[in-house]
N, C-alpha and C. Protein backbone atom coordinates (compact mmCIF):
# COMPACT_ATOMS: atom_id res chain seq x y z
N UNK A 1 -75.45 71.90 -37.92
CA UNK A 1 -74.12 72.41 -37.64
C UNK A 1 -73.19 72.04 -38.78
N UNK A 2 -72.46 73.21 -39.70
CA UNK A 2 -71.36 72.69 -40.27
C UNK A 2 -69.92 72.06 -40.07
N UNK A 3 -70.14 71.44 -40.62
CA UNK A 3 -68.57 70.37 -40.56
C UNK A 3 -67.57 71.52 -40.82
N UNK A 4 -66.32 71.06 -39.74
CA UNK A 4 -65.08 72.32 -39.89
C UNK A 4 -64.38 72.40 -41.26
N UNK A 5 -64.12 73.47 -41.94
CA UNK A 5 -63.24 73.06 -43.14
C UNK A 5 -61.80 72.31 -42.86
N UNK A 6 -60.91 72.16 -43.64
CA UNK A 6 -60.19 71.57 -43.86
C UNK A 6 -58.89 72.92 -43.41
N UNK A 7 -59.15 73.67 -43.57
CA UNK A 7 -58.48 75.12 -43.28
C UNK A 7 -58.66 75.05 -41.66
N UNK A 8 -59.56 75.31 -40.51
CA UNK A 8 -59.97 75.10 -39.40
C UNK A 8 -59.22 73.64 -38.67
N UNK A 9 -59.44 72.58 -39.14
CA UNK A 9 -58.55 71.25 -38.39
C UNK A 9 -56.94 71.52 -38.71
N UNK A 10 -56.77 72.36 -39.85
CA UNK A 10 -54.92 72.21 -39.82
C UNK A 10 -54.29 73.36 -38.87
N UNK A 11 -55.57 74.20 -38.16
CA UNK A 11 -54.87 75.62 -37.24
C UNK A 11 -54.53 74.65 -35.86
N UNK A 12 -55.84 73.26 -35.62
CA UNK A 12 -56.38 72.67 -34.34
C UNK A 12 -55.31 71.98 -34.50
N UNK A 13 -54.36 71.26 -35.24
CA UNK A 13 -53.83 69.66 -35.39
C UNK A 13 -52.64 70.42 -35.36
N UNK A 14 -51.81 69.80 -34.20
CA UNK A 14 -50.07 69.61 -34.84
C UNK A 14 -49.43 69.12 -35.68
N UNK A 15 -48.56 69.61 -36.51
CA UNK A 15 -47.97 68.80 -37.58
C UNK A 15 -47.03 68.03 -37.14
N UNK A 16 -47.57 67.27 -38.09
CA UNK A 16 -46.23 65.52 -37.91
C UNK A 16 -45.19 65.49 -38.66
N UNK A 17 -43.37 65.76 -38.23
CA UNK A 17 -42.77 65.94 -38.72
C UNK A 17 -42.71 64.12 -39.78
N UNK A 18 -42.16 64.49 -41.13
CA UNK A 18 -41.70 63.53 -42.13
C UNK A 18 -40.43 63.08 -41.86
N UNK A 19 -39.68 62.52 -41.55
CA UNK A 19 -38.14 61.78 -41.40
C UNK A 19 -37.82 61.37 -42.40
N UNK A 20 -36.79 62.00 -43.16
CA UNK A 20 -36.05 61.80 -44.00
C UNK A 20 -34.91 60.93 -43.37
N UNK A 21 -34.70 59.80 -44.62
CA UNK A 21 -33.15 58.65 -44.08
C UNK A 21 -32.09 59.64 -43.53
N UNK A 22 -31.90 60.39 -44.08
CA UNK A 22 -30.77 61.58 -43.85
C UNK A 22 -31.22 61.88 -41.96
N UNK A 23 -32.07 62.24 -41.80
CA UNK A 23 -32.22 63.21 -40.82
C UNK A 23 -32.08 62.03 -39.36
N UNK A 24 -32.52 60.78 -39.74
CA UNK A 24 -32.69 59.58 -38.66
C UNK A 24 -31.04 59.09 -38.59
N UNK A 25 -30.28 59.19 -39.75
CA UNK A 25 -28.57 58.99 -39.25
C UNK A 25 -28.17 59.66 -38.49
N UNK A 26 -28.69 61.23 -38.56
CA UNK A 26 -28.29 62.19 -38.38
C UNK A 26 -28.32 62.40 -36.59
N UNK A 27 -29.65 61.87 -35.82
CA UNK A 27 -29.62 61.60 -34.99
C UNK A 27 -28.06 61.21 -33.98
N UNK A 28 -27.18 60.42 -34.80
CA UNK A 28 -25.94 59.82 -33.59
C UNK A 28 -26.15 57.98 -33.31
N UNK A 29 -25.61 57.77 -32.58
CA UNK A 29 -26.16 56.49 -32.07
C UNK A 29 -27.25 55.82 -31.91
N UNK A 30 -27.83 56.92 -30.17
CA UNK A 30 -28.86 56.90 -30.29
C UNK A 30 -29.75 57.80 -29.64
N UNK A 31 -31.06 58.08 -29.51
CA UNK A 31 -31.79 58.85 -29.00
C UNK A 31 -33.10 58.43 -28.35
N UNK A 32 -33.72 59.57 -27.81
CA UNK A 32 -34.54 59.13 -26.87
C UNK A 32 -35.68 59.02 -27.32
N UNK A 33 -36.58 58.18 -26.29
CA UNK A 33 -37.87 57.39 -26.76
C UNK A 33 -38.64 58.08 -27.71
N UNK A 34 -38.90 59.36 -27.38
CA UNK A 34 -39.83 60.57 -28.02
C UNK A 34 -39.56 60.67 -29.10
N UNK A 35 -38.37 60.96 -29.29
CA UNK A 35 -37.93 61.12 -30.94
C UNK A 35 -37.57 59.51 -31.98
N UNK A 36 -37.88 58.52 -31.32
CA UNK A 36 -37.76 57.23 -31.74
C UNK A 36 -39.38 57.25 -32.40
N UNK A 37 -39.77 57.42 -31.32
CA UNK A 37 -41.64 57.47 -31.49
C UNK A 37 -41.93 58.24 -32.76
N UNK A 38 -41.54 59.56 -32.53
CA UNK A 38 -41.47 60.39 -34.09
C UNK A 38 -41.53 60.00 -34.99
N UNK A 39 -39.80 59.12 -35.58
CA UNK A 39 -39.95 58.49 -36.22
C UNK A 39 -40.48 57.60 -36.81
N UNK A 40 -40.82 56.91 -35.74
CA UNK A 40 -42.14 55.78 -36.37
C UNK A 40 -43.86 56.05 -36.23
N UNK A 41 -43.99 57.49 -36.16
CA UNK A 41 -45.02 58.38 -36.07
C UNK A 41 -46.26 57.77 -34.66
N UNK A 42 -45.38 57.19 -33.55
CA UNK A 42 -46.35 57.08 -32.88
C UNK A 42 -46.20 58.10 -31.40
N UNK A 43 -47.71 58.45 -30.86
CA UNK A 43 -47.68 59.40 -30.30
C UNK A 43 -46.84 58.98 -28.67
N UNK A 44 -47.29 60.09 -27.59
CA UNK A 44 -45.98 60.09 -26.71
C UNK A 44 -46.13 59.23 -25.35
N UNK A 45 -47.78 59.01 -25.37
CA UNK A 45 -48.43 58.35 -24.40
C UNK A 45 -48.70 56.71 -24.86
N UNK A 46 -48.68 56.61 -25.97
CA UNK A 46 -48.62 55.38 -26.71
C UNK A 46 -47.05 54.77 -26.43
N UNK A 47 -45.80 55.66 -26.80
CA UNK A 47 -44.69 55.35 -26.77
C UNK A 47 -44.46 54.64 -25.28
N UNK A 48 -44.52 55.41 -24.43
CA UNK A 48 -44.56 54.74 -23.11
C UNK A 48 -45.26 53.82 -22.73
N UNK A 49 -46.00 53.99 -23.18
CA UNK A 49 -46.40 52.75 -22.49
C UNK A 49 -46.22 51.02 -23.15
N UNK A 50 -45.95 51.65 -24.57
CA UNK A 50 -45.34 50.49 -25.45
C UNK A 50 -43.78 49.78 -24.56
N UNK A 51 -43.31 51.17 -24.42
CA UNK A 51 -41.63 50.53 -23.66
C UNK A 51 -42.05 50.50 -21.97
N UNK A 52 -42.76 50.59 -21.56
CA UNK A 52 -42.95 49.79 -20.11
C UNK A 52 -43.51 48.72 -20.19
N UNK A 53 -44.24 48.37 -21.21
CA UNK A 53 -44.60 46.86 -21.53
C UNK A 53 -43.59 45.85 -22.40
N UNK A 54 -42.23 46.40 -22.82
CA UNK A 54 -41.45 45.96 -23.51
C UNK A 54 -42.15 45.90 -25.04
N UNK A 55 -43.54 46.67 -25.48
CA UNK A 55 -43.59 46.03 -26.62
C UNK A 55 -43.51 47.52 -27.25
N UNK A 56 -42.73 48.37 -27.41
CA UNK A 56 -42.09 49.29 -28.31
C UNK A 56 -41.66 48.65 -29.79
N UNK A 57 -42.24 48.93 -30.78
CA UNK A 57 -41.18 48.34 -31.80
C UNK A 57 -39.75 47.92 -32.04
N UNK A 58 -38.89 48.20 -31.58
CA UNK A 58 -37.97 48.17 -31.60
C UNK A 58 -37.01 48.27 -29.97
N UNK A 59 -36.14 47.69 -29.95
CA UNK A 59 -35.28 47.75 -28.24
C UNK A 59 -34.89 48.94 -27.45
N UNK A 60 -35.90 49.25 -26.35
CA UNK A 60 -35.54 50.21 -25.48
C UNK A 60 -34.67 49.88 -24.62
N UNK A 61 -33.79 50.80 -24.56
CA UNK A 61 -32.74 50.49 -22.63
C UNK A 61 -33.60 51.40 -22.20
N UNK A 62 -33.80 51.21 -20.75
CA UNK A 62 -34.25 51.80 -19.85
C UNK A 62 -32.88 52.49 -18.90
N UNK A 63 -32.62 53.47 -19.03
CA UNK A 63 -31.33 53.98 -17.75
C UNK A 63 -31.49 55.28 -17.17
N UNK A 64 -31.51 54.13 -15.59
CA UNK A 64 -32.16 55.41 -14.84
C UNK A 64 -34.02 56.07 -15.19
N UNK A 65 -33.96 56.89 -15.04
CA UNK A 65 -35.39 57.42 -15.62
C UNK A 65 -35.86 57.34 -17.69
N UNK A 66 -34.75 57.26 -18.26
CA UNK A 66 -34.88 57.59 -19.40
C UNK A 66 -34.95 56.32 -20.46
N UNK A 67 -35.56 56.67 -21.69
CA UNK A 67 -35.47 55.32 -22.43
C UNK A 67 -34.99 55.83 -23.56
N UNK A 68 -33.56 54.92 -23.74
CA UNK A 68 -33.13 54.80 -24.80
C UNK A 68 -32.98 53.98 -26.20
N UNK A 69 -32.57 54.18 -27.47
CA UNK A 69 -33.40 53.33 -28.53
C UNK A 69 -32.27 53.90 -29.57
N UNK A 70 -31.30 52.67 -29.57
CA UNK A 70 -30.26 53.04 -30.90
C UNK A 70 -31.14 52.82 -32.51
N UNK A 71 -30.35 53.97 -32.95
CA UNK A 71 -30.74 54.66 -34.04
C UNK A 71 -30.70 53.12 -35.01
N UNK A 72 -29.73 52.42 -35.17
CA UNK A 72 -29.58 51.19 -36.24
C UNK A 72 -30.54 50.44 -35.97
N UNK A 73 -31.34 50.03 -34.81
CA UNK A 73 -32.69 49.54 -34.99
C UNK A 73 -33.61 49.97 -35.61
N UNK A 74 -33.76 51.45 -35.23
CA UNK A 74 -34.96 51.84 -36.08
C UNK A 74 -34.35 52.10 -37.88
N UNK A 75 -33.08 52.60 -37.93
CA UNK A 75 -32.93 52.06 -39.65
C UNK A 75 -32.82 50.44 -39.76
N UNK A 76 -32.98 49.45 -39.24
CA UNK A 76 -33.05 47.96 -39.67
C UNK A 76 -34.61 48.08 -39.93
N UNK A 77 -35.47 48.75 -38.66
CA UNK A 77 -36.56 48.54 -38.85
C UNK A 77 -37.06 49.14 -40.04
N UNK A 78 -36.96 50.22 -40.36
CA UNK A 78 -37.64 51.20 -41.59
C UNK A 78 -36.72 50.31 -42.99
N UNK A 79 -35.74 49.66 -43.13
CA UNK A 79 -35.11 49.04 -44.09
C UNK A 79 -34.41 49.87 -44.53
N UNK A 80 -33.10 50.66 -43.44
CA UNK A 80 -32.76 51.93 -44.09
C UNK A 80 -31.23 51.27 -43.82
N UNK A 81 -30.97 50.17 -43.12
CA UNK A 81 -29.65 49.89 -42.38
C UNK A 81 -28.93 49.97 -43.93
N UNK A 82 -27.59 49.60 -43.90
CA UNK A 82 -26.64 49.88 -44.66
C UNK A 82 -25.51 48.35 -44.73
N UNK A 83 -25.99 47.89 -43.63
CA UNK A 83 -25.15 46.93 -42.85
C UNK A 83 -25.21 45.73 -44.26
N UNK A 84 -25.72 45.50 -44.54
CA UNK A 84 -26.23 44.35 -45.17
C UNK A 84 -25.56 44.72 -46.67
N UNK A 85 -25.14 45.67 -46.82
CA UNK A 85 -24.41 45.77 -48.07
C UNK A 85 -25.15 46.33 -49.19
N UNK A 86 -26.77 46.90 -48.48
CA UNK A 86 -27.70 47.23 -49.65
C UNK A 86 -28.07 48.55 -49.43
């Protein structure tokens, strides 16, 4: 049996968006788990269960049903903050 080309796995595979510094400010405050996850390219079943175990990279609020995740963590985390004067 031949191995799929490389043409064949990119029709099968979703693409993983790239986050540009620009586009993660761009966000607001902050946003929700899914698109936190994005950013740090991890998938959506991984994400959850990272923030019901508290070990998400970075600080989820939980409110109500939803999990939230300010944006300045994940630029402290990626080394994108601004805060620091750099």
């Amino acid at each position: 049996m031949a191995s799929p080309s490389p043409d064949d796995l990119s029709t099968r595979m979703s693409p993983v968006q790239v986050w540009s510094p620009h586009e993660i400010r761009a966000l607001g405050a902050t946003t929700d788990l899914l698109t936190a996850a994005s950013v740090l390219r991890i998938g959506r079943t991984k994400a959850y269960h990272l923030a019901a175990t508290g070990r998400f990279p970075v600080p989820v609020v939980r409110t109500g049903r939803r999990y939230v995740v300010a944006v300045g963590h994940l630029l402290h985390m990626l080394g994108l903050d601004t805060s620091s004067g750099g």
